[in-house]
PDB file of N, CA and C in Angstrom:
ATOM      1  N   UNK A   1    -176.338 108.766-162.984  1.00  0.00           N
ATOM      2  CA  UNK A   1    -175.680 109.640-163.923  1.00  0.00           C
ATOM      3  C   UNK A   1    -175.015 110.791-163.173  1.00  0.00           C
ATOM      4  N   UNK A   2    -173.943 111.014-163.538  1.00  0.00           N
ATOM      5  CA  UNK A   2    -173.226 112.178-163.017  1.00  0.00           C
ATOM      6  C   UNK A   2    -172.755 113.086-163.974  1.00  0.00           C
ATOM      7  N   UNK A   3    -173.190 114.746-163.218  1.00  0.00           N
ATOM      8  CA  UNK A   3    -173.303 116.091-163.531  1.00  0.00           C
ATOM      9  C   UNK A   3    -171.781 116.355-164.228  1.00  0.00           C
ATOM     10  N   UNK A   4    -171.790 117.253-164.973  1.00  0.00           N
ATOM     11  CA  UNK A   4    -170.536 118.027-164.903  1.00  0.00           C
ATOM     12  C   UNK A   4    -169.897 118.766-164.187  1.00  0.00           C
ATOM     13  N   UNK A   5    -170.584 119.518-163.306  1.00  0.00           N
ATOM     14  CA  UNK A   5    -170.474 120.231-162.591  1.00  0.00           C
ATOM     15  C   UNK A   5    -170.153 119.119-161.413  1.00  0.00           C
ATOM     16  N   UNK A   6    -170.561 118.439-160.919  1.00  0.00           N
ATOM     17  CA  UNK A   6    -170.026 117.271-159.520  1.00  0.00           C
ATOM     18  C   UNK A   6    -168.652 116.805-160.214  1.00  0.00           C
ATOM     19  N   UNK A   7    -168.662 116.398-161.110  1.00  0.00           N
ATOM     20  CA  UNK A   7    -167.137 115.759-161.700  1.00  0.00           C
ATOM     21  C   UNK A   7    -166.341 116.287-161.836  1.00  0.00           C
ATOM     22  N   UNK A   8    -166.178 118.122-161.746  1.00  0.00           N
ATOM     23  CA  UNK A   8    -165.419 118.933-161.939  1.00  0.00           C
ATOM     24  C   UNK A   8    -164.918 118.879-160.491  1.00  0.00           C
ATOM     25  N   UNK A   9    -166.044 118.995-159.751  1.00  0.00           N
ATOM     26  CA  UNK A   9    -165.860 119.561-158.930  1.00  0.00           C
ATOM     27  C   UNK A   9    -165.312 118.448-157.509  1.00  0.00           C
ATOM     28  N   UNK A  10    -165.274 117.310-158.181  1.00  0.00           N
ATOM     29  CA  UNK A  10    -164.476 115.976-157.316  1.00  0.00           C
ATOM     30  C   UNK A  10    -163.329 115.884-158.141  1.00  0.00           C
ATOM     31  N   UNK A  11    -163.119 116.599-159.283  1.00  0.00           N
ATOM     32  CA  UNK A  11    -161.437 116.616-159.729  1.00  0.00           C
ATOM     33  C   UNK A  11    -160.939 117.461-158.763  1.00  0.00           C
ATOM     34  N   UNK A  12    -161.668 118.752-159.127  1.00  0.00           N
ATOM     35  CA  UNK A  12    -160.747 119.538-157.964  1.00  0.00           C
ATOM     36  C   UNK A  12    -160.727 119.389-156.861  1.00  0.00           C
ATOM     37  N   UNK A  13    -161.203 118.762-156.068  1.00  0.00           N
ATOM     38  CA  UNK A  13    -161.154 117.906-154.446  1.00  0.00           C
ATOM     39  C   UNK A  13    -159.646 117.125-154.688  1.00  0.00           C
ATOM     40  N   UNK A  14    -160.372 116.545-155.634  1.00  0.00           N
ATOM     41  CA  UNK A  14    -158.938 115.323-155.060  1.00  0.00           C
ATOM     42  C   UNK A  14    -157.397 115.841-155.137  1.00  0.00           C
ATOM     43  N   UNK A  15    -157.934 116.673-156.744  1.00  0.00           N
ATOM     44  CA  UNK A  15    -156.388 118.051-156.668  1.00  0.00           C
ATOM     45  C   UNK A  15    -155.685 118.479-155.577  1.00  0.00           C
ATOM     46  N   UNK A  16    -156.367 118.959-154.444  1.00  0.00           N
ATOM     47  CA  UNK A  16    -156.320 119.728-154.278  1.00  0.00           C
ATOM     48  C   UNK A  16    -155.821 118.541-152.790  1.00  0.00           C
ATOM     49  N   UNK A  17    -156.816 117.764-152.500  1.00  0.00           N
ATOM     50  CA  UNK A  17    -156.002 116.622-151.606  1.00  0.00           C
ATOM     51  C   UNK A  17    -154.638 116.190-151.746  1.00  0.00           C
ATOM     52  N   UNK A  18    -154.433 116.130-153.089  1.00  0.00           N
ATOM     53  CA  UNK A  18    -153.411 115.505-153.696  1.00  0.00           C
ATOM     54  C   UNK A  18    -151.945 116.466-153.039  1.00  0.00           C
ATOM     55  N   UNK A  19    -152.624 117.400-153.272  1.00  0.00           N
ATOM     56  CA  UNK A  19    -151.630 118.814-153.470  1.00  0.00           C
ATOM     57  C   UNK A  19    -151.349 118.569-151.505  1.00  0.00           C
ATOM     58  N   UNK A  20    -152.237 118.816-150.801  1.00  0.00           N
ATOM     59  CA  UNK A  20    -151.824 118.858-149.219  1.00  0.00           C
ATOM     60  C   UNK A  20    -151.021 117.215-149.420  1.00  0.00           C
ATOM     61  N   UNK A  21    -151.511 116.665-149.695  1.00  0.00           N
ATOM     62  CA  UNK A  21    -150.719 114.877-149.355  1.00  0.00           C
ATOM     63  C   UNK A  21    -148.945 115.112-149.556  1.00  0.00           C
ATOM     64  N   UNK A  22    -148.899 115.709-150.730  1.00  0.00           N
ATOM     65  CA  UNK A  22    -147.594 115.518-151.320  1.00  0.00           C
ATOM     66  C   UNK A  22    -146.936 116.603-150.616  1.00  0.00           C
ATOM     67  N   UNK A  23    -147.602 118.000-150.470  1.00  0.00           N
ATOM     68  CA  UNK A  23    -146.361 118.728-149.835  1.00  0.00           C
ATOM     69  C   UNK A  23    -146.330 118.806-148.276  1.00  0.00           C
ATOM     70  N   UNK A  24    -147.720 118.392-148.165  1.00  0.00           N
ATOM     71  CA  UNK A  24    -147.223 118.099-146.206  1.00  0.00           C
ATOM     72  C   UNK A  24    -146.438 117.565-145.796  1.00  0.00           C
ATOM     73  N   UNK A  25    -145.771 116.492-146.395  1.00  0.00           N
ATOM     74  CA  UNK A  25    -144.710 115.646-145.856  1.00  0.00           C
ATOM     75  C   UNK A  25    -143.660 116.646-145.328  1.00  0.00           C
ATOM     76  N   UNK A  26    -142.677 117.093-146.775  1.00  0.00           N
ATOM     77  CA  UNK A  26    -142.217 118.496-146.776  1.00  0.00           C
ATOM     78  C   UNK A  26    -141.778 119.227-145.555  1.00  0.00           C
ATOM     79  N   UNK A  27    -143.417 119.962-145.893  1.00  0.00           N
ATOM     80  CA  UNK A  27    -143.472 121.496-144.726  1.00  0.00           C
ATOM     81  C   UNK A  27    -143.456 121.557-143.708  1.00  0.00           C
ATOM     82  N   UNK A  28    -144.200 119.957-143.077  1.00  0.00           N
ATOM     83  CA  UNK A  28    -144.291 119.311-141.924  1.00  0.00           C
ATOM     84  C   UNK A  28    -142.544 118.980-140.896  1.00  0.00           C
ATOM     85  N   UNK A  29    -142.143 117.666-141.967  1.00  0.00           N
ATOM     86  CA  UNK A  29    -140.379 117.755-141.234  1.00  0.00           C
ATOM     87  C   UNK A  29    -139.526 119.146-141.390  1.00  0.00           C
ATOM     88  N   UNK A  30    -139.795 119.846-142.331  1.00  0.00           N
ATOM     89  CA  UNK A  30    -139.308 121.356-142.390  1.00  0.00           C
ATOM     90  C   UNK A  30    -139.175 122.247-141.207  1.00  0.00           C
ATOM     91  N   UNK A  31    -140.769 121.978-140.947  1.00  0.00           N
ATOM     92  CA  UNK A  31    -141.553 122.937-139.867  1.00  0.00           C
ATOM     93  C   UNK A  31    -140.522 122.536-138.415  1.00  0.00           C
ATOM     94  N   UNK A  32    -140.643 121.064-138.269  1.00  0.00           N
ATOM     95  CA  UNK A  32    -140.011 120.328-137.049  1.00  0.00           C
ATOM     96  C   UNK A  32    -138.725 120.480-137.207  1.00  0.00           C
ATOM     97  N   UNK A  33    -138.284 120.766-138.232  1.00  0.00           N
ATOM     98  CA  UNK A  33    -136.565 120.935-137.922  1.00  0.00           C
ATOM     99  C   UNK A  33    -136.270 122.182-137.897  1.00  0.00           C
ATOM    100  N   UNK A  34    -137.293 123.368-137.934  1.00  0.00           N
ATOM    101  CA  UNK A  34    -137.724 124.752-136.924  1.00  0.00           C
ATOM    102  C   UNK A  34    -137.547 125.034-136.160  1.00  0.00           C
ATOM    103  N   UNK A  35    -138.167 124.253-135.892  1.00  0.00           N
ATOM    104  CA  UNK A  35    -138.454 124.077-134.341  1.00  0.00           C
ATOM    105  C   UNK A  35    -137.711 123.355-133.113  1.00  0.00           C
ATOM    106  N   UNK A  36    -136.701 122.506-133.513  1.00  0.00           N
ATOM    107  CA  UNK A  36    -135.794 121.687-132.649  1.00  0.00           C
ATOM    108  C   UNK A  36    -134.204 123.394-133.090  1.00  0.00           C
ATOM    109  N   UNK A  37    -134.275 123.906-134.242  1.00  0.00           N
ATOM    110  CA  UNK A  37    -133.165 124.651-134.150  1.00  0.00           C
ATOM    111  C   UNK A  37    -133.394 125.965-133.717  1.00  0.00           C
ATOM    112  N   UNK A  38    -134.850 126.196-133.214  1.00  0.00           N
ATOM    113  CA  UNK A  38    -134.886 127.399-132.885  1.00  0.00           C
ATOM    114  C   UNK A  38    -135.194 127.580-131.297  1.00  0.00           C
ATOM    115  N   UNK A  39    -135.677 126.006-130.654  1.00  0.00           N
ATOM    116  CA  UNK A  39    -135.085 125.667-129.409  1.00  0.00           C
ATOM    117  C   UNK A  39    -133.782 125.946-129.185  1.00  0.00           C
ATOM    118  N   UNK A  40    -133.192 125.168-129.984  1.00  0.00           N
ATOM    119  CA  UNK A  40    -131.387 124.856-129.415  1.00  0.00           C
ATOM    120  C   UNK A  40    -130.554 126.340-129.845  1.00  0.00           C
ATOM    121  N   UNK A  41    -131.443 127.433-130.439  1.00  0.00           N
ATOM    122  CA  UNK A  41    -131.125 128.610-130.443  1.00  0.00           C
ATOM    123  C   UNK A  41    -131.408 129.432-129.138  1.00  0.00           C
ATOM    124  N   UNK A  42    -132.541 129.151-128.840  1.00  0.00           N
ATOM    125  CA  UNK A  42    -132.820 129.932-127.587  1.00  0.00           C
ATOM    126  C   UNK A  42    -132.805 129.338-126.146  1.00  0.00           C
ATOM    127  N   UNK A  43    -131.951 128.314-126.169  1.00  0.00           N
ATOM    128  CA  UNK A  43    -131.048 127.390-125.175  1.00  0.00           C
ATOM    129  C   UNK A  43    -129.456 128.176-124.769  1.00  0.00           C
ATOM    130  N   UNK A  44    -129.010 128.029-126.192  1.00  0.00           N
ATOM    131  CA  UNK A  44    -127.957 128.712-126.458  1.00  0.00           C
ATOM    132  C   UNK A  44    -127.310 129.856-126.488  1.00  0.00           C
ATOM    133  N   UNK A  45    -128.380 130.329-126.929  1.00  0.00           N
ATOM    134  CA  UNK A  45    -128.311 132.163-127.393  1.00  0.00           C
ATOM    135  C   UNK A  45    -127.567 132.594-128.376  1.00  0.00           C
ATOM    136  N   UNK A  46    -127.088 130.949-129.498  1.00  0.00           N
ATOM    137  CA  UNK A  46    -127.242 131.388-130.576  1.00  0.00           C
ATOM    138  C   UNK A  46    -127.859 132.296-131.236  1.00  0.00           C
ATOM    139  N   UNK A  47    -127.498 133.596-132.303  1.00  0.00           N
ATOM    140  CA  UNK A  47    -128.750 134.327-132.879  1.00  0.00           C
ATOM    141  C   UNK A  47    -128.109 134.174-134.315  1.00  0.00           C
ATOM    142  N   UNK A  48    -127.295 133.174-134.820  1.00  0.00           N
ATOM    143  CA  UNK A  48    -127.561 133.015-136.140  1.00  0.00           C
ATOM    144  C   UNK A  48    -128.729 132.843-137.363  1.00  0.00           C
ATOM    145  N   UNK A  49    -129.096 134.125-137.857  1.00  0.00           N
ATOM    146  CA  UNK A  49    -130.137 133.695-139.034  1.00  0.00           C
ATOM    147  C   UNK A  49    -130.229 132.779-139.977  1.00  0.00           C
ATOM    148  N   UNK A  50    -129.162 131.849-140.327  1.00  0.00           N
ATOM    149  CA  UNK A  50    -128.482 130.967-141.444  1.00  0.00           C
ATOM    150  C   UNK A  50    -128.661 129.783-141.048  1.00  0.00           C
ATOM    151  N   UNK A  51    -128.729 129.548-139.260  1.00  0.00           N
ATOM    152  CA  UNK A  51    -128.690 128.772-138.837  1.00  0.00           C
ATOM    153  C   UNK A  51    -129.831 127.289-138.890  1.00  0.00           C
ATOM    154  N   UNK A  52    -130.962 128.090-139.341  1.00  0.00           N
ATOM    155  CA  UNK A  52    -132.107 127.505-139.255  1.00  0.00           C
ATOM    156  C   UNK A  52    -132.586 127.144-140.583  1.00  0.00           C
ATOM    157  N   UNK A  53    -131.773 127.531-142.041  1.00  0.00           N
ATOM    158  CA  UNK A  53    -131.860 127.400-143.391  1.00  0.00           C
ATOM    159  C   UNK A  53    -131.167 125.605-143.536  1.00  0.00           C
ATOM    160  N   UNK A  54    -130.370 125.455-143.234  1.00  0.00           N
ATOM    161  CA  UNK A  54    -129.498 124.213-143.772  1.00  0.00           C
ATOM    162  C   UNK A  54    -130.271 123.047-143.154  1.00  0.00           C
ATOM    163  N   UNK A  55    -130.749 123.291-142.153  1.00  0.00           N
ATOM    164  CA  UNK A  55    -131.419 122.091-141.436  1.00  0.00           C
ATOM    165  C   UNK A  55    -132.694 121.604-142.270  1.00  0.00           C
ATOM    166  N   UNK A  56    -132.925 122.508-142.267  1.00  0.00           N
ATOM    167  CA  UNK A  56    -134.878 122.480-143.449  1.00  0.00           C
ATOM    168  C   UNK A  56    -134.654 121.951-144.237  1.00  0.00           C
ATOM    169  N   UNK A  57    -133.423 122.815-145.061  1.00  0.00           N
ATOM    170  CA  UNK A  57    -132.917 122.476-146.105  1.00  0.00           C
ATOM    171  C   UNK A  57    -132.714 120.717-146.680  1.00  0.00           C
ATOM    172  N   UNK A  58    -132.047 120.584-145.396  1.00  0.00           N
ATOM    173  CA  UNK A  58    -131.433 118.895-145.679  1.00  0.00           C
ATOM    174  C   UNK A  58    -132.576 118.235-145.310  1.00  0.00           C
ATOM    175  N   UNK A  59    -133.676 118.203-144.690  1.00  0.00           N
ATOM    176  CA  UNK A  59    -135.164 117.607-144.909  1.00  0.00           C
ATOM    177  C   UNK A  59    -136.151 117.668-145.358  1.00  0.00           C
ATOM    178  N   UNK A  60    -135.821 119.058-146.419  1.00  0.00           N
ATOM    179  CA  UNK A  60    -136.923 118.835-146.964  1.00  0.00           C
ATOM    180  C   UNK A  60    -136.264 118.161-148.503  1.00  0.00           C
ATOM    181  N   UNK A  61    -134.981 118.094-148.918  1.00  0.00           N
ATOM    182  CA  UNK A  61    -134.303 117.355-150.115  1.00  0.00           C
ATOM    183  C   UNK A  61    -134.723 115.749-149.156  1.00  0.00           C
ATOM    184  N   UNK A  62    -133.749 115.387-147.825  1.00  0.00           N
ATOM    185  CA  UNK A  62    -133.994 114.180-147.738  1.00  0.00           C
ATOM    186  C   UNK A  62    -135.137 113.419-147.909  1.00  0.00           C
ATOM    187  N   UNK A  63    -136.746 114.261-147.409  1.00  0.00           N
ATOM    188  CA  UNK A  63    -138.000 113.615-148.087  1.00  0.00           C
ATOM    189  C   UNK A  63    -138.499 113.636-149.346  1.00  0.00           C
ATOM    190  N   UNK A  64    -137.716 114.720-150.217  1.00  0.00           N
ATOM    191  CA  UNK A  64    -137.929 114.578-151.157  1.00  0.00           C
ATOM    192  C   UNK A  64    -137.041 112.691-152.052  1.00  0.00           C
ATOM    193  N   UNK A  65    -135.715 113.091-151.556  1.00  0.00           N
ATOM    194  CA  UNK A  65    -135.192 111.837-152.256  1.00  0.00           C
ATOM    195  C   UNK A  65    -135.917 110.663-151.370  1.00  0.00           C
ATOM    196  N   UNK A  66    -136.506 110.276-149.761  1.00  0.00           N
ATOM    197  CA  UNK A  66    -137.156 109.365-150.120  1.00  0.00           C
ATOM    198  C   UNK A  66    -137.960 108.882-150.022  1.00  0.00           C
ATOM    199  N   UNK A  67    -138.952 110.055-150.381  1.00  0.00           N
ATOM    200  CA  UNK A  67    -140.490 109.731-150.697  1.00  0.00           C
ATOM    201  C   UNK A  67    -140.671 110.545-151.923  1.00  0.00           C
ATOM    202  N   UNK A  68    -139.793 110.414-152.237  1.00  0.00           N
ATOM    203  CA  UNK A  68    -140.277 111.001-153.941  1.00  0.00           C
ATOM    204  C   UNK A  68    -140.771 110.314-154.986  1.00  0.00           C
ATOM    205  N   UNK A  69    -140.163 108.745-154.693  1.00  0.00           N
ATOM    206  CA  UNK A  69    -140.425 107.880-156.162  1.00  0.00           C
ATOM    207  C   UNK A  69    -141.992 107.680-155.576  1.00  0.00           C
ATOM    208  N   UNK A  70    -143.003 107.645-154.432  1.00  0.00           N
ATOM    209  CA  UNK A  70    -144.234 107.484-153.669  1.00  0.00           C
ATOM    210  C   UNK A  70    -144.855 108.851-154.793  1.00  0.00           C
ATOM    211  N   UNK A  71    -144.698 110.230-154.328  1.00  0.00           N
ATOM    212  CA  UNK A  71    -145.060 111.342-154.701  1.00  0.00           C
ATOM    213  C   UNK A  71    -145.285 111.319-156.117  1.00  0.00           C
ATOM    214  N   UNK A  72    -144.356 111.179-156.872  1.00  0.00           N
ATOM    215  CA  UNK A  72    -144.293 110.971-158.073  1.00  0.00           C
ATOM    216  C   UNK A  72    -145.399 109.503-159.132  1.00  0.00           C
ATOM    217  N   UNK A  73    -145.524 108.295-158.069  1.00  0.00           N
ATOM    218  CA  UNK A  73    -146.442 107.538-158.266  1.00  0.00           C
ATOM    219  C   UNK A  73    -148.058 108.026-158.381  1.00  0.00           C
ATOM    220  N   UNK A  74    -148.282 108.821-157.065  1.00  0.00           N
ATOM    221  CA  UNK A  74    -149.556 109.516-156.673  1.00  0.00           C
ATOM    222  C   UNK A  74    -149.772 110.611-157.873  1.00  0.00           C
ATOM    223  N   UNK A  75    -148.835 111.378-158.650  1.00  0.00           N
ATOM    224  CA  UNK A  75    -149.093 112.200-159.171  1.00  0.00           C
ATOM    225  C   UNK A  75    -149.019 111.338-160.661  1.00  0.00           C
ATOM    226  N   UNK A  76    -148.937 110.653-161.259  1.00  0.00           N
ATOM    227  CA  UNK A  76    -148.623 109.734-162.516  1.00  0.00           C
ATOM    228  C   UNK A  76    -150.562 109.406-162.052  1.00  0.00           C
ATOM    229  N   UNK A  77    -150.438 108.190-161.338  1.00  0.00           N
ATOM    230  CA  UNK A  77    -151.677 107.763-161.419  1.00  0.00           C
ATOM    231  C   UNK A  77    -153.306 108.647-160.924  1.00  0.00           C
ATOM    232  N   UNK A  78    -152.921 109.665-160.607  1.00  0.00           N
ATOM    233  CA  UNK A  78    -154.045 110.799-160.443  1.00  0.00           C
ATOM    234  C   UNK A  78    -154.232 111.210-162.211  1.00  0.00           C
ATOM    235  N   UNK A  79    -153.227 111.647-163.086  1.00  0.00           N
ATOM    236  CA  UNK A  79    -153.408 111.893-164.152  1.00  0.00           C
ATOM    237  C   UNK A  79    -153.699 110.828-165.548  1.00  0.00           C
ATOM    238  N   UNK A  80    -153.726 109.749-164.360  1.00  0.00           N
ATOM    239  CA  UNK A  80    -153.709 108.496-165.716  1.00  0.00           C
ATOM    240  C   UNK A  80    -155.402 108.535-165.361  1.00  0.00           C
ATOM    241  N   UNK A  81    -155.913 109.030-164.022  1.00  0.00           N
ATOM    242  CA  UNK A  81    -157.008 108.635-163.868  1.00  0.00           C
ATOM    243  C   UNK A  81    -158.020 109.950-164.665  1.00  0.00           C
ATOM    244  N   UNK A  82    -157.617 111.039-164.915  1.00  0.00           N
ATOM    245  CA  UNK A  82    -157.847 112.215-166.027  1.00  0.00           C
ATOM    246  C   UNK A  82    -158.022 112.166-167.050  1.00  0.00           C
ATOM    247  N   UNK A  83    -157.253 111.172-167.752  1.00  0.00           N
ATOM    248  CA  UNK A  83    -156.961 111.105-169.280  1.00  0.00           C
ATOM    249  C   UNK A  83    -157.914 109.742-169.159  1.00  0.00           C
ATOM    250  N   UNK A  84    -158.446 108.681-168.120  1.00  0.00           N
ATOM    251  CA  UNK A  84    -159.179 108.120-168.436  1.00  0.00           C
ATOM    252  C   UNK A  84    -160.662 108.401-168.527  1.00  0.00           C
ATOM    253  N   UNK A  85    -160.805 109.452-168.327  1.00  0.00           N
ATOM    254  CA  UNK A  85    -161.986 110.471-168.097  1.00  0.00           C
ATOM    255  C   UNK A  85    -162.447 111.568-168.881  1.00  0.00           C
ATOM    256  N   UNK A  86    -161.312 111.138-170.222  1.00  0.00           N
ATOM    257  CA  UNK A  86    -162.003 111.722-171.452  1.00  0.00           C
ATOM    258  C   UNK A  86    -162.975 111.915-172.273  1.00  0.00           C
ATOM    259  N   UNK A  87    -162.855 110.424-172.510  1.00  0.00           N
ATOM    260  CA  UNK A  87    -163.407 109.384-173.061  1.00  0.00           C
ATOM    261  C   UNK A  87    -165.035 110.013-172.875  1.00  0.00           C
ATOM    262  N   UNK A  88    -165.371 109.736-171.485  1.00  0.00           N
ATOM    263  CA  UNK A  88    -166.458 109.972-170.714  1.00  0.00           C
ATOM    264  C   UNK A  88    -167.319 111.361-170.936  1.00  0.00           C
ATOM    265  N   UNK A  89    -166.450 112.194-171.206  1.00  0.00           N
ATOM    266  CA  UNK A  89    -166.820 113.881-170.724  1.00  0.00           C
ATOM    267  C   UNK A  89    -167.024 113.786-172.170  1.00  0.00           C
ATOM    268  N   UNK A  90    -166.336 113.324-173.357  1.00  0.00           N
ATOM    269  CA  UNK A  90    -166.506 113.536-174.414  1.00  0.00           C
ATOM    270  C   UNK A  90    -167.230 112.991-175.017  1.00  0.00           C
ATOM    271  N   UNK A  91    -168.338 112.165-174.627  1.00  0.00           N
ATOM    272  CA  UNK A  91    -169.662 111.249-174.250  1.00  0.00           C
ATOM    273  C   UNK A  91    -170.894 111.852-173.987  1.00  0.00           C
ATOM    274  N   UNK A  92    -170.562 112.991-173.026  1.00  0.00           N
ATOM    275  CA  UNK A  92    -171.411 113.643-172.543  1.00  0.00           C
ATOM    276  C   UNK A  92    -171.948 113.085-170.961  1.00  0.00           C
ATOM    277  N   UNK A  93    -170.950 111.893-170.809  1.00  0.00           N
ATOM    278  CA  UNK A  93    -171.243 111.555-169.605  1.00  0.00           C
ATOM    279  C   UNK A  93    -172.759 110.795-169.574  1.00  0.00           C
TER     280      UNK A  93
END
């Protein structure tokens, strides 16, 4: 038999997994396309501030368009798995 308190508290785990899974992708190629323009800034001696916006920019849309229909799966079936867990709680478990 399982607590309320454990079931709450493995929703919010997985939440919260869920939450690093989906936006690490993101922040991660974001981070790296940082970092390759803030090399080729201080190669250069570029000191454009703007310079380092468009690059992020275009990777963090490009992972969004294509790993989004993935992201969007993970987040559908995390909540299908919630609403199947009504039922249960409203049981008393």
């Amino acid at each position: 038999m399982v607590s309320i308190d454990s079931l709450v508290l493995q929703i919010a785990r997985q939440a919260l997994l869920l939450v690093v899974l989906i936006s690490g992708i993101p922040i991660v190629l974001s981070m790296m396309a940082g970092v390759i323009v803030s090399v080729f800034q201080a190669a250069t001696q570029i000191q454009e501030q703007t310079l380092t916006f468009v690059p992020k920019m275009i990777m963090v849309f490009g992972s969004l368009a294509i790993g989004g229909y993935w992201m969007i799966a993970q987040l559908v079936r995390y909540t299908e798995g919630l609403f199947n867990l009504i039922p249960d709680i409203s049981r008393g478990l």
